[in-house]
C-alpha atoms as a PDB file:
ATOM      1  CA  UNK A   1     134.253  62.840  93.635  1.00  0.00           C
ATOM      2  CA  UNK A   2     137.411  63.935  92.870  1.00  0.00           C
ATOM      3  CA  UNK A   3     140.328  61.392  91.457  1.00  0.00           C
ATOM      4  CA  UNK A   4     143.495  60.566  93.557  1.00  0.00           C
ATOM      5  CA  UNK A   5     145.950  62.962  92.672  1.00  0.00           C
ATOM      6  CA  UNK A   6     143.683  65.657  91.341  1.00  0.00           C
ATOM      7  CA  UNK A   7     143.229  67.756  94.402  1.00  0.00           C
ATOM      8  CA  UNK A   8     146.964  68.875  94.216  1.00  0.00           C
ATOM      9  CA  UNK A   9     146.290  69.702  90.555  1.00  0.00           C
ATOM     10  CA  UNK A  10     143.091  71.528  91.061  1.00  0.00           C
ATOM     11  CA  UNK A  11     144.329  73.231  94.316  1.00  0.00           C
ATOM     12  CA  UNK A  12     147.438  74.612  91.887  1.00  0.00           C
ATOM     13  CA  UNK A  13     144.411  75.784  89.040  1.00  0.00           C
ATOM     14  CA  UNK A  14     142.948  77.642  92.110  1.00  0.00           C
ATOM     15  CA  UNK A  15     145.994  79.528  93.298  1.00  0.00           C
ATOM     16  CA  UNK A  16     147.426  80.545  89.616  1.00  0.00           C
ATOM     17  CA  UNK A  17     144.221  81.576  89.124  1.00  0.00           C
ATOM     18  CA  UNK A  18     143.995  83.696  92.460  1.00  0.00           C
ATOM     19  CA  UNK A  19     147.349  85.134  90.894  1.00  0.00           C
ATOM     20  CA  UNK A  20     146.452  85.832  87.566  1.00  0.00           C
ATOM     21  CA  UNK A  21     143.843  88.207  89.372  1.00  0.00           C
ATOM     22  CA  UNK A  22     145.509  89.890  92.050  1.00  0.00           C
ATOM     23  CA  UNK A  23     148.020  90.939  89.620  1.00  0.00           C
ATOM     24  CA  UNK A  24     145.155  92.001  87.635  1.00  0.00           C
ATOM     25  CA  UNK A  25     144.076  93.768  90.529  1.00  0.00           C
ATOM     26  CA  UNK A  26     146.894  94.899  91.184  1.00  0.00           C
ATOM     27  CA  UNK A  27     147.896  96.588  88.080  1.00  0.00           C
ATOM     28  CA  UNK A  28     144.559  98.440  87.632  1.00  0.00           C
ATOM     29  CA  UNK A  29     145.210  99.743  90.639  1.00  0.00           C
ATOM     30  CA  UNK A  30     148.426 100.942  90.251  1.00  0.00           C
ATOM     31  CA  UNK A  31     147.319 102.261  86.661  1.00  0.00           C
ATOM     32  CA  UNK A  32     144.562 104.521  89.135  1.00  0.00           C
ATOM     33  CA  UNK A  33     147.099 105.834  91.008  1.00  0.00           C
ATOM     34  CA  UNK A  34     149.077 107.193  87.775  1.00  0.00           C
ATOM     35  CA  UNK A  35     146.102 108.421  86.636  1.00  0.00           C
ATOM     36  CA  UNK A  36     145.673 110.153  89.449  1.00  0.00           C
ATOM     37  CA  UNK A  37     148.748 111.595  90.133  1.00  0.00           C
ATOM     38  CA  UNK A  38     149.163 112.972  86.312  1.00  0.00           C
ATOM     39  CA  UNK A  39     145.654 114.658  87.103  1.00  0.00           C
ATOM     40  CA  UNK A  40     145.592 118.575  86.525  1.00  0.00           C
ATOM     41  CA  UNK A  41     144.061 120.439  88.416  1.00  0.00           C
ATOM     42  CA  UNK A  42     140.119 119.736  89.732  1.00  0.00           C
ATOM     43  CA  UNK A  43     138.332 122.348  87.540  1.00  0.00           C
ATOM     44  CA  UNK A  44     140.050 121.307  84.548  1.00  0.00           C
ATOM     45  CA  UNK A  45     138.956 117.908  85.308  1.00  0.00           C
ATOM     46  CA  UNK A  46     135.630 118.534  85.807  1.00  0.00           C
ATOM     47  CA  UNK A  47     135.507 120.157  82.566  1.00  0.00           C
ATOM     48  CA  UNK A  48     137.570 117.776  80.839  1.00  0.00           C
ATOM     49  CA  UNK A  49     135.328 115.133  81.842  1.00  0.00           C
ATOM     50  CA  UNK A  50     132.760 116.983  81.537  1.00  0.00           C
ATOM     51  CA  UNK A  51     133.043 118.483  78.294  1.00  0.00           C
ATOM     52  CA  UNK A  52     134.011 114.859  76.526  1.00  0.00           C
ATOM     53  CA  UNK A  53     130.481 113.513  77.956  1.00  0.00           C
ATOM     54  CA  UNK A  54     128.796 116.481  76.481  1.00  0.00           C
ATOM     55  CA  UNK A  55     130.681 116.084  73.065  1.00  0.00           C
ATOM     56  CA  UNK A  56     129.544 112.367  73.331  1.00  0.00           C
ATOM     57  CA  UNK A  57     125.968 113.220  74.108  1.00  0.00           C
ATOM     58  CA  UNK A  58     125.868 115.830  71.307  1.00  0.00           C
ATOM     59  CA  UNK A  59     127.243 112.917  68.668  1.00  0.00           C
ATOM     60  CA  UNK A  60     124.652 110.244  70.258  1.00  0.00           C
ATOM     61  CA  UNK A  61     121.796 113.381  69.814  1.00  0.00           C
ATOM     62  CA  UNK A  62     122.651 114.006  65.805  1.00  0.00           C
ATOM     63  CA  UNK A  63     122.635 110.227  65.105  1.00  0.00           C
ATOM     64  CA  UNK A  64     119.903 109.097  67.013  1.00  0.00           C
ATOM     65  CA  UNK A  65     117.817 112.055  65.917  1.00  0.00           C
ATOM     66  CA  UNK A  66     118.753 111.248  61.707  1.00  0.00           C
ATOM     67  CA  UNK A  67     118.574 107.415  62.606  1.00  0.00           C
ATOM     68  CA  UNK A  68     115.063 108.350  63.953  1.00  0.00           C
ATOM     69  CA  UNK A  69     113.929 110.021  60.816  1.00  0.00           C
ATOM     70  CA  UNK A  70     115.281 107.518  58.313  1.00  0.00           C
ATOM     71  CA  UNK A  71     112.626 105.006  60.627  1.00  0.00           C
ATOM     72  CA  UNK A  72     109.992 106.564  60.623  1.00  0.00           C
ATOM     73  CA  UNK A  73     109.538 106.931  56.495  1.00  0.00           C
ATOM     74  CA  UNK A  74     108.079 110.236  57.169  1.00  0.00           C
ATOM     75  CA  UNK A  75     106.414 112.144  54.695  1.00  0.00           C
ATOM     76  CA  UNK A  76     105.788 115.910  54.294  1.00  0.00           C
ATOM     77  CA  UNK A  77     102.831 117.286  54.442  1.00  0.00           C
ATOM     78  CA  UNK A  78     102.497 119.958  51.835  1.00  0.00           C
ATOM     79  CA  UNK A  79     101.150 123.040  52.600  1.00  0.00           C
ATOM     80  CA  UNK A  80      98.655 123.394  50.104  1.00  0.00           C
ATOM     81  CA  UNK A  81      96.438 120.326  51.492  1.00  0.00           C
ATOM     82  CA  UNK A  82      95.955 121.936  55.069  1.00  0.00           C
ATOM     83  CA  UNK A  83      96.333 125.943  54.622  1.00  0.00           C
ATOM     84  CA  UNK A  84      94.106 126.787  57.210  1.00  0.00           C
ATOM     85  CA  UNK A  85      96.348 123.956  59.943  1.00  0.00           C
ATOM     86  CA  UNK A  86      99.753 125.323  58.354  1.00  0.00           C
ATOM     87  CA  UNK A  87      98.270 129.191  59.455  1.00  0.00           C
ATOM     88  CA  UNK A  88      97.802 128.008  62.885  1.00  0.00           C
ATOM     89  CA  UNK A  89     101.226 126.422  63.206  1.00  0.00           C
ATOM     90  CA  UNK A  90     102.649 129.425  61.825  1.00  0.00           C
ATOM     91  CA  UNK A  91     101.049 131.450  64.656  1.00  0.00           C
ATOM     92  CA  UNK A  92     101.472 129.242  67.167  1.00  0.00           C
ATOM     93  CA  UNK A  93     105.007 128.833  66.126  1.00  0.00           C
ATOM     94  CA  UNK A  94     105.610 132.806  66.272  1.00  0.00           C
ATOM     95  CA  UNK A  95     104.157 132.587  70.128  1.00  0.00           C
ATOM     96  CA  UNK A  96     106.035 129.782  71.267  1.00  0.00           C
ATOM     97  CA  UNK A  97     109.318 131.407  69.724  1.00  0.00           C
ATOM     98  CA  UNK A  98     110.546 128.667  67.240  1.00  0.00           C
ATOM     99  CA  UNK A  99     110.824 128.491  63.508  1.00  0.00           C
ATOM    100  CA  UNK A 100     107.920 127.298  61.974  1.00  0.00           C
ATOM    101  CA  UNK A 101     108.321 123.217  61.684  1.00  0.00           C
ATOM    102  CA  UNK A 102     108.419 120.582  59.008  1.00  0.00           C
ATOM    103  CA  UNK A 103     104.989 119.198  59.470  1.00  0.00           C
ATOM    104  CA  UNK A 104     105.454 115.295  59.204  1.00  0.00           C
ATOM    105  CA  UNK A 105     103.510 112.235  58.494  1.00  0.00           C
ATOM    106  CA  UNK A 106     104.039 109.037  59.211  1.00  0.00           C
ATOM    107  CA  UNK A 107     102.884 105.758  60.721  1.00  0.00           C
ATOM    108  CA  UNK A 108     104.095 105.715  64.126  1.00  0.00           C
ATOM    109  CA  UNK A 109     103.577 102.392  66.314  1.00  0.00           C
ATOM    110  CA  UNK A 110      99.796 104.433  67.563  1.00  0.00           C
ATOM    111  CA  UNK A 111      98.018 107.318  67.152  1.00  0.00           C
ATOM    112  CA  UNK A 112     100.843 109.782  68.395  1.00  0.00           C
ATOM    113  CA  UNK A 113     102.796 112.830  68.150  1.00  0.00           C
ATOM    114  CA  UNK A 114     106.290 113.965  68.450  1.00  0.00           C
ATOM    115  CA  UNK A 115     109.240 116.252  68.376  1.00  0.00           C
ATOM    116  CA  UNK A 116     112.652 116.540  66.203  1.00  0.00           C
ATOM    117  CA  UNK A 117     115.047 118.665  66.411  1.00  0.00           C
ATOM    118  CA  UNK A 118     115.168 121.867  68.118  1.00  0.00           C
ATOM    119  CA  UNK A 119     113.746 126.094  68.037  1.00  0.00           C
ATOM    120  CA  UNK A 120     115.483 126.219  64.319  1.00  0.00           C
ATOM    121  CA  UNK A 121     115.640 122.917  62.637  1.00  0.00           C
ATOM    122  CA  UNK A 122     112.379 120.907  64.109  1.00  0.00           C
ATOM    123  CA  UNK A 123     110.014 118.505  62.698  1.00  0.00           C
ATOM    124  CA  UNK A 124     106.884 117.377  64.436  1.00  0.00           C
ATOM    125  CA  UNK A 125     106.053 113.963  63.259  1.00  0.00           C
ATOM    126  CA  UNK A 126     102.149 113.204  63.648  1.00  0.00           C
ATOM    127  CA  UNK A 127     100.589 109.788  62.867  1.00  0.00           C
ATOM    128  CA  UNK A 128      98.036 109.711  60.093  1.00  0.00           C
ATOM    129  CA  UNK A 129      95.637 108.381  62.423  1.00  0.00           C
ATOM    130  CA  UNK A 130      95.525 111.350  64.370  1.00  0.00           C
ATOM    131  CA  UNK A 131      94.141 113.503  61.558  1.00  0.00           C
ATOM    132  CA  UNK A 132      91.020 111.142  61.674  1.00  0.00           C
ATOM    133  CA  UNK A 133      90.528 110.974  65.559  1.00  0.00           C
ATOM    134  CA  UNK A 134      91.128 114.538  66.640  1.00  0.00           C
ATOM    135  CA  UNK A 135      89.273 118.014  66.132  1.00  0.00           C
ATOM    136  CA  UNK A 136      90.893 121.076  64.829  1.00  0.00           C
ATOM    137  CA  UNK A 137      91.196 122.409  68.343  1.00  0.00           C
ATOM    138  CA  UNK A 138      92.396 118.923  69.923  1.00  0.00           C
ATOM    139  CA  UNK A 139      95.510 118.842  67.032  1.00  0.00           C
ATOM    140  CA  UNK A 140      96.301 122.213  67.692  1.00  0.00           C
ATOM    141  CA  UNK A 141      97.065 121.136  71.076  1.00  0.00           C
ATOM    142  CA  UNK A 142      98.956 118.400  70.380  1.00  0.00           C
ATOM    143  CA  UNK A 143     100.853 120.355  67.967  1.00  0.00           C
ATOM    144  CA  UNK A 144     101.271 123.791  70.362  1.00  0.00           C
ATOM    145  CA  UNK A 145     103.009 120.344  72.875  1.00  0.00           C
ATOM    146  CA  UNK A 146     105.393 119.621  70.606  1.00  0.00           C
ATOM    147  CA  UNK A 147     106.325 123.033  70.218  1.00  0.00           C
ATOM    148  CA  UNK A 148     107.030 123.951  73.526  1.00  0.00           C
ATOM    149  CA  UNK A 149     109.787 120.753  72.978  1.00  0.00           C
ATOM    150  CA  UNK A 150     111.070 122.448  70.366  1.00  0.00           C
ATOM    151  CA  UNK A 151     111.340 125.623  72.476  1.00  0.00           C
ATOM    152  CA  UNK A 152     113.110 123.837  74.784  1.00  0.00           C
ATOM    153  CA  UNK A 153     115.276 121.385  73.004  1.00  0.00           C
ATOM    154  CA  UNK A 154     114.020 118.994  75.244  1.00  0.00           C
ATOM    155  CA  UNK A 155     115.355 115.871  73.423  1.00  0.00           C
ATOM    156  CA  UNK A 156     118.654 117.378  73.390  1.00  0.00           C
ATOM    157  CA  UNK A 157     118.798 118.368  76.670  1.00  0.00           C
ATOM    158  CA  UNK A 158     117.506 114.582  77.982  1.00  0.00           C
ATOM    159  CA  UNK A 159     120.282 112.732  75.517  1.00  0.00           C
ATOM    160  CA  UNK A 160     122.857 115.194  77.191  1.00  0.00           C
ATOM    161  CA  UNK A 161     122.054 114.434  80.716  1.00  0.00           C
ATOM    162  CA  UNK A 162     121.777 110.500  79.894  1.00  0.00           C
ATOM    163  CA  UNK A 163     125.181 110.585  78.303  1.00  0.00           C
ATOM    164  CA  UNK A 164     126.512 112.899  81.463  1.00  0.00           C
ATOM    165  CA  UNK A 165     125.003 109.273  83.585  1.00  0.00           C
ATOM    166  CA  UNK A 166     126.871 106.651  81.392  1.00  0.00           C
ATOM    167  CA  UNK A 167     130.301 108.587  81.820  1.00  0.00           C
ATOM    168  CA  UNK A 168     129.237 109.072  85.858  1.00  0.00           C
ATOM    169  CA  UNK A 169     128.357 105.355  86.184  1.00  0.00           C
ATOM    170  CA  UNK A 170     131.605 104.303  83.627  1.00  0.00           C
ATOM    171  CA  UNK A 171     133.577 106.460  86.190  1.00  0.00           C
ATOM    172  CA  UNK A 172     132.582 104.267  89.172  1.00  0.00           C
ATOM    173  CA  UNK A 173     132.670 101.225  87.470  1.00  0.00           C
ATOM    174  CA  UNK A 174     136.879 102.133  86.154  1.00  0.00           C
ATOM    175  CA  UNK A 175     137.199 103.009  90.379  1.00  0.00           C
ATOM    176  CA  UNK A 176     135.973  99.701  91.366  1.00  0.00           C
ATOM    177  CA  UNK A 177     137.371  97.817  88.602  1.00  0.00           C
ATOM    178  CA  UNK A 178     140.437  96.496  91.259  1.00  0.00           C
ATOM    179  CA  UNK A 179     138.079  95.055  93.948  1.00  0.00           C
ATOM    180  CA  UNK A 180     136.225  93.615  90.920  1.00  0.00           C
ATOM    181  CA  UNK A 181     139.122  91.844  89.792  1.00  0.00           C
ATOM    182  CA  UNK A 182     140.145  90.816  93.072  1.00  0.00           C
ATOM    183  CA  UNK A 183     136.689  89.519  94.573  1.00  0.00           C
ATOM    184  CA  UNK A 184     135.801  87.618  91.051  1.00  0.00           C
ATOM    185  CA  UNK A 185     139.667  85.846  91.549  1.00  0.00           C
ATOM    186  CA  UNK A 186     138.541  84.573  94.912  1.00  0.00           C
ATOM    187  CA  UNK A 187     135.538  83.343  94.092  1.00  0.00           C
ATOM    188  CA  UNK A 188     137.108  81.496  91.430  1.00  0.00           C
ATOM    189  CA  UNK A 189     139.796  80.445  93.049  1.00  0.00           C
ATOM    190  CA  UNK A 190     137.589  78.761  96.150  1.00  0.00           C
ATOM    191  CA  UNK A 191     135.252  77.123  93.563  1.00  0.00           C
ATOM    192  CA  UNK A 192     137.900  75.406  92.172  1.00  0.00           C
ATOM    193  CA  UNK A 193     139.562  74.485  95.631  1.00  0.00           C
ATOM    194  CA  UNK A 194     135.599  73.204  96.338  1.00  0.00           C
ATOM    195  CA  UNK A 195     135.980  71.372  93.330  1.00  0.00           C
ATOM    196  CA  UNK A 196     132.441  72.785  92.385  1.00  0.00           C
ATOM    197  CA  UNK A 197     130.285  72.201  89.336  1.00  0.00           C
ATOM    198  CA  UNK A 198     130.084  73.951  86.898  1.00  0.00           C
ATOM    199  CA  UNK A 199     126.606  75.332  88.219  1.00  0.00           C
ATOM    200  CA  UNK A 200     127.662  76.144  91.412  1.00  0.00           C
ATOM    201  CA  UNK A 201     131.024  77.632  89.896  1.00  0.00           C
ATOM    202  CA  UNK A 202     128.672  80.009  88.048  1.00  0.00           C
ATOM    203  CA  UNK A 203     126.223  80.990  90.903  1.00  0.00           C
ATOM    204  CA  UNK A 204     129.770  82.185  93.302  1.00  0.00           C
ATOM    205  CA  UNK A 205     131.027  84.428  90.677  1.00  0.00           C
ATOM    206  CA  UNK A 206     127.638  85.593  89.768  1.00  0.00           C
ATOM    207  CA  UNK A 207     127.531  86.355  93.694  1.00  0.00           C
ATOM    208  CA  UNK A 208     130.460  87.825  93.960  1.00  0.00           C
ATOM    209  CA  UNK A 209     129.844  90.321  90.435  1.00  0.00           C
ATOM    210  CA  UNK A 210     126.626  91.464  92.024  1.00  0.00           C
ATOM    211  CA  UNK A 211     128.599  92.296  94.966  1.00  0.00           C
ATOM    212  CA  UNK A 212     130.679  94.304  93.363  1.00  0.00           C
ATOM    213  CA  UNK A 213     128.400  95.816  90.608  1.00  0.00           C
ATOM    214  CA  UNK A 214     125.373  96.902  93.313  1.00  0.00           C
ATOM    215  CA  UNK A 215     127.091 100.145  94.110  1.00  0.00           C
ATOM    216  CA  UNK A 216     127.143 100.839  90.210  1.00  0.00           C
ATOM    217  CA  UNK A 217     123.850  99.703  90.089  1.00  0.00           C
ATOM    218  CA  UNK A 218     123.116 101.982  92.868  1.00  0.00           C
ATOM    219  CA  UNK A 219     124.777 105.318  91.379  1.00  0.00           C
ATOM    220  CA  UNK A 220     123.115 103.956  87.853  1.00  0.00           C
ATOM    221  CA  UNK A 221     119.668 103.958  89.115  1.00  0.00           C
ATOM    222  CA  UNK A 222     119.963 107.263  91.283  1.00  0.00           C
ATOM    223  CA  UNK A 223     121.560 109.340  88.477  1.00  0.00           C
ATOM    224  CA  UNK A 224     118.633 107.779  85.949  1.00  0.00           C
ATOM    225  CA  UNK A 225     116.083 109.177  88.142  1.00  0.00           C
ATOM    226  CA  UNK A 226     117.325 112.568  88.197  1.00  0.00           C
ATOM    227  CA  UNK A 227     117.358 112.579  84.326  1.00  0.00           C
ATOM    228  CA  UNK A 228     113.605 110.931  84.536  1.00  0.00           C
ATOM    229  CA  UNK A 229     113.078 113.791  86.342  1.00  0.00           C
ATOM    230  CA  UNK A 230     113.315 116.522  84.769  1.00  0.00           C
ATOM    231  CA  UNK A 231     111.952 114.702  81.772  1.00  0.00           C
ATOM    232  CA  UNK A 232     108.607 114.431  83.505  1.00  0.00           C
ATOM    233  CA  UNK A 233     109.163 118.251  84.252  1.00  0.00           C
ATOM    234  CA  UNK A 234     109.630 118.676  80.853  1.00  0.00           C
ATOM    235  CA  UNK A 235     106.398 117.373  79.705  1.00  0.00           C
ATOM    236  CA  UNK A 236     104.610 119.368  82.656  1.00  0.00           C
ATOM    237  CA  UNK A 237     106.109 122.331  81.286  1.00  0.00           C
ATOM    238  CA  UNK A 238     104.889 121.728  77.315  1.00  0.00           C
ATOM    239  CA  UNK A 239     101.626 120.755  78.625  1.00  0.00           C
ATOM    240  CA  UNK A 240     101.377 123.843  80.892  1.00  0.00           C
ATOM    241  CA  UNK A 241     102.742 126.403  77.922  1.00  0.00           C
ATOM    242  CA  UNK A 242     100.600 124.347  75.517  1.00  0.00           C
ATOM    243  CA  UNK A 243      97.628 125.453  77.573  1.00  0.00           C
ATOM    244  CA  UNK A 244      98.536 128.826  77.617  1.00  0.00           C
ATOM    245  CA  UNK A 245      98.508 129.493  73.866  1.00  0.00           C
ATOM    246  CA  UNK A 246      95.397 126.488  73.226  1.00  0.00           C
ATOM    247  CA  UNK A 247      92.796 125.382  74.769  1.00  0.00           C
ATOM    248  CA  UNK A 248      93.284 122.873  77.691  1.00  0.00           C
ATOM    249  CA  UNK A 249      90.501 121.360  77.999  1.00  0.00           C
ATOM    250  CA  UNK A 250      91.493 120.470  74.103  1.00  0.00           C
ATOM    251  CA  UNK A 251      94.756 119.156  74.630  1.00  0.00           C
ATOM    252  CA  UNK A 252      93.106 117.243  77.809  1.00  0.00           C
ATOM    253  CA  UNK A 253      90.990 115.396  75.766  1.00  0.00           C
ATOM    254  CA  UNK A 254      93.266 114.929  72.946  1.00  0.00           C
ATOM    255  CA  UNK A 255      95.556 113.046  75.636  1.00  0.00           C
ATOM    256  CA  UNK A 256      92.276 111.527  77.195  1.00  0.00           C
ATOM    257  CA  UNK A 257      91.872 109.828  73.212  1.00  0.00           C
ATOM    258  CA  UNK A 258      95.332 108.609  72.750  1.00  0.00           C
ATOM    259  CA  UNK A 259      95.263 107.098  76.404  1.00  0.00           C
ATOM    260  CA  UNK A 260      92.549 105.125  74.550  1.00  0.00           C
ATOM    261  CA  UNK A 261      93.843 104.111  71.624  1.00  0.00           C
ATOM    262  CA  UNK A 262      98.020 103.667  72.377  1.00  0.00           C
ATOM    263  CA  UNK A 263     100.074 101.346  74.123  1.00  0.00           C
ATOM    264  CA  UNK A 264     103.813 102.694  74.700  1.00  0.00           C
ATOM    265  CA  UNK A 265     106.994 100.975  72.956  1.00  0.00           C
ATOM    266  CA  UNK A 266     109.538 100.648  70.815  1.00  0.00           C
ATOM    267  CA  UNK A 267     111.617 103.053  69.632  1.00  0.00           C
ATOM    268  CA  UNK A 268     109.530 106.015  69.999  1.00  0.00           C
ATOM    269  CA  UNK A 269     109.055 105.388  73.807  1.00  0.00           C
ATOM    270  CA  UNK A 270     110.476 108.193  75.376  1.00  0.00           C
ATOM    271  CA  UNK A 271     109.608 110.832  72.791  1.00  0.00           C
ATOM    272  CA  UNK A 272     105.929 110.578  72.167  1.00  0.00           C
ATOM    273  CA  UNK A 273     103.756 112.225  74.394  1.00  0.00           C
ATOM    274  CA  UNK A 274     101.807 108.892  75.480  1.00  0.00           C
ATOM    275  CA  UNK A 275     103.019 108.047  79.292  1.00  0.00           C
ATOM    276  CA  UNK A 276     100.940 105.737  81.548  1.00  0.00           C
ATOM    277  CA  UNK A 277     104.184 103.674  84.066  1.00  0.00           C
ATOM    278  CA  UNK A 278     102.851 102.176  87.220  1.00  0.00           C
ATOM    279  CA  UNK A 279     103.919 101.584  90.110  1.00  0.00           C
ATOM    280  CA  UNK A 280     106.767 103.801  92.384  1.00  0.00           C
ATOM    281  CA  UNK A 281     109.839 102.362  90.767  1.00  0.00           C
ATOM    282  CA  UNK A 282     108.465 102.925  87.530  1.00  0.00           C
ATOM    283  CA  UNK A 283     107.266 106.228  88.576  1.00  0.00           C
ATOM    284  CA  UNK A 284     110.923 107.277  89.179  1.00  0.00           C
ATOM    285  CA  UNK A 285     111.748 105.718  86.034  1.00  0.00           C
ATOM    286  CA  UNK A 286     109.751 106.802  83.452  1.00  0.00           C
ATOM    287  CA  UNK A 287     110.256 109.094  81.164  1.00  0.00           C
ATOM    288  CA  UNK A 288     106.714 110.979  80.822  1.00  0.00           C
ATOM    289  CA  UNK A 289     104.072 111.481  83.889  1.00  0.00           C
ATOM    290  CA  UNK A 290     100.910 109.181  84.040  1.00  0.00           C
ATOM    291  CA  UNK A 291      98.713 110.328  81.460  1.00  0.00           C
ATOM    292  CA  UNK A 292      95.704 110.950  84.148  1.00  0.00           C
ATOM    293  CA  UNK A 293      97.383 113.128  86.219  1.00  0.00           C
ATOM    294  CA  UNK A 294      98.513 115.068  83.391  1.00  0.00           C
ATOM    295  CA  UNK A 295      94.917 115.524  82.056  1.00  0.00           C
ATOM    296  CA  UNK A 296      93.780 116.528  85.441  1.00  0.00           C
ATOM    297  CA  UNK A 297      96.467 119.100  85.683  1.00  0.00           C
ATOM    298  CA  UNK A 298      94.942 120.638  82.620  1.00  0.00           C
ATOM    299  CA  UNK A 299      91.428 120.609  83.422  1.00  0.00           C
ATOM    300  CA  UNK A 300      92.308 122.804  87.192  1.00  0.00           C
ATOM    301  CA  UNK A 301      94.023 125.111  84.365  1.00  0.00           C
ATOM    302  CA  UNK A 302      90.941 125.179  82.564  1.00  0.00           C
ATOM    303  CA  UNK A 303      88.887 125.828  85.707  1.00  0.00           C
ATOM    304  CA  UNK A 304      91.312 128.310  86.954  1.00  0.00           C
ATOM    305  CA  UNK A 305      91.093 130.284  83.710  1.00  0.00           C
ATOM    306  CA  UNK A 306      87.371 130.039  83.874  1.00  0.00           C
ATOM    307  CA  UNK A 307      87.145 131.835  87.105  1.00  0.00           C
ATOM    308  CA  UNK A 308      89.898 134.306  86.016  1.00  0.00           C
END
């Protein structure tokens, strides 16, 4: 219950507030339409735009890629200690098209494999326990994977498109950044003219932002799956070249044994091979295919190359 004489007060908090933010509003706007008439031409845009998200995604790619290595503690594994593995990487490597790779150790959150780097400069990092739980033929497998991401510069390619998202969404966000301002005013402005608490103050604005925010979210969500997308491609395509130049039945059961003995997370999510999401959001989300459909892609290969 409000005191006598503190309606007037709180109805004059509710209507310099409702100023405060259509001015707000009102500026950003204006600022939009500068912006837009100082534009140059559309293909300049595009590129300008274009190009700065590409220059960011290139900067995020070199520091998450050395941040990565300083994590993982990796070391080398010199030559002399495997000869006969290091000869089959250096073959395999000739095949696939890439400079022969760093070959890593380290102790990654489960028995898993991955890719730095690109065709010139790679590493693949393998976890010791791999070296214990696979054949020859299954870690050549692995390895011959990771090499077709190398090939490809897949992780480059990925942190490119995800940087190409954040200046899409950031885009959309700037556009609707007036009826932000505007909407979150109002509801401010009536919750103090309803004299709510401080609860219900919260829960209106919170209202209102999602309002507001659901078409980013939307544009967010549908640009992320494209990316997803072609990440999941990406890992069809390693698996498929993979099985060209191994054995798939090899790399099938390699995947078949980490399935077994991983759980996903952390850091390394969306870089190791290991992929098992569930469930058709998560399926347009995630970053690698489930593991058992990627296994049975490799044993048709296996029977198709058998009846070859």
């Amino acid at each position: 219950m409000r005191r006598p004489g503190s309606s007037l007060l709180f109805a004059a908090a509710a209507v310099v507030t409702l100023l405060v933010y259509v001015t707000l509003a009102f500026a950003t706007y204006r600022a939009l339409l500068f912006l837009w008439a100082q534009r140059p031409d559309p293909v300049t845009t595009v590129v300008v735009v274009v190009g700065l998200a590409l220059g960011m995604g290139y900067a995020s790619y070199r520091i998450g890629t050395a941040r990565i290595r300083y994590a993982l503690d990796a070391v080398e594994l010199p030559p002399g200690e495997m000869p006969g593995l290091y000869r089959r990487i250096d073959a395999l490597s000739a095949r696939v098209g890439v400079e022969t790779p760093r070959l890593m150790v380290a102790s990654l959150p489960g028995p898993n494999a991955l890719a730095l780097g690109g065709a010139r400069d790679g590493d693949v990092v393998i976890d010791g326990s791999l070296f214990r739980l696979l054949t020859a033929a299954e870690l050549e497998a692995i390895i011959a994977h990771e090499l077709a991401h190398l090939k490809g510069r897949d992780s480059l390619v990925k942190t490119l498109g995800y940087s190409l998202v954040r200046t899409a969404t950031g885009l959309v966000w700037f556009v609707l950044l007036p009826v932000a301002l505007l909407v979150g005013g109002v509801a401010r402005a009536v919750a103090l003219l309803r004299d709510d608490d401080p609860v219900a103050v919260r829960r209106t604005i919170r209202t209102a932002d999602v309002a507001v925010t659901g078409l980013v979210a939307v544009c967010l969500f549908l640009l992320t799956a494209v990316v997803q997308a072609y990440s999941r491609r990406r890992e069809y395509a390693a698996d498929e070249r993979a099985a060209r130049l191994t054995d798939p039945l090899a790399l099938a059961r390699a995947l078949e044994k980490i399935e077994r003995a991983t759980t996903p997370g952390g850091l390394l999510s969306t870089l190791v091979i290991h992929g098992d999401e569930e469930g058709p959001l998560t399926d347009l989300l995630a970053s690698h295919p489930p593991m058992a459909e990627r296994i049975e892609r490799l044993r048709r290969t296996a029977t198709e190359r058998r009846r070859d």
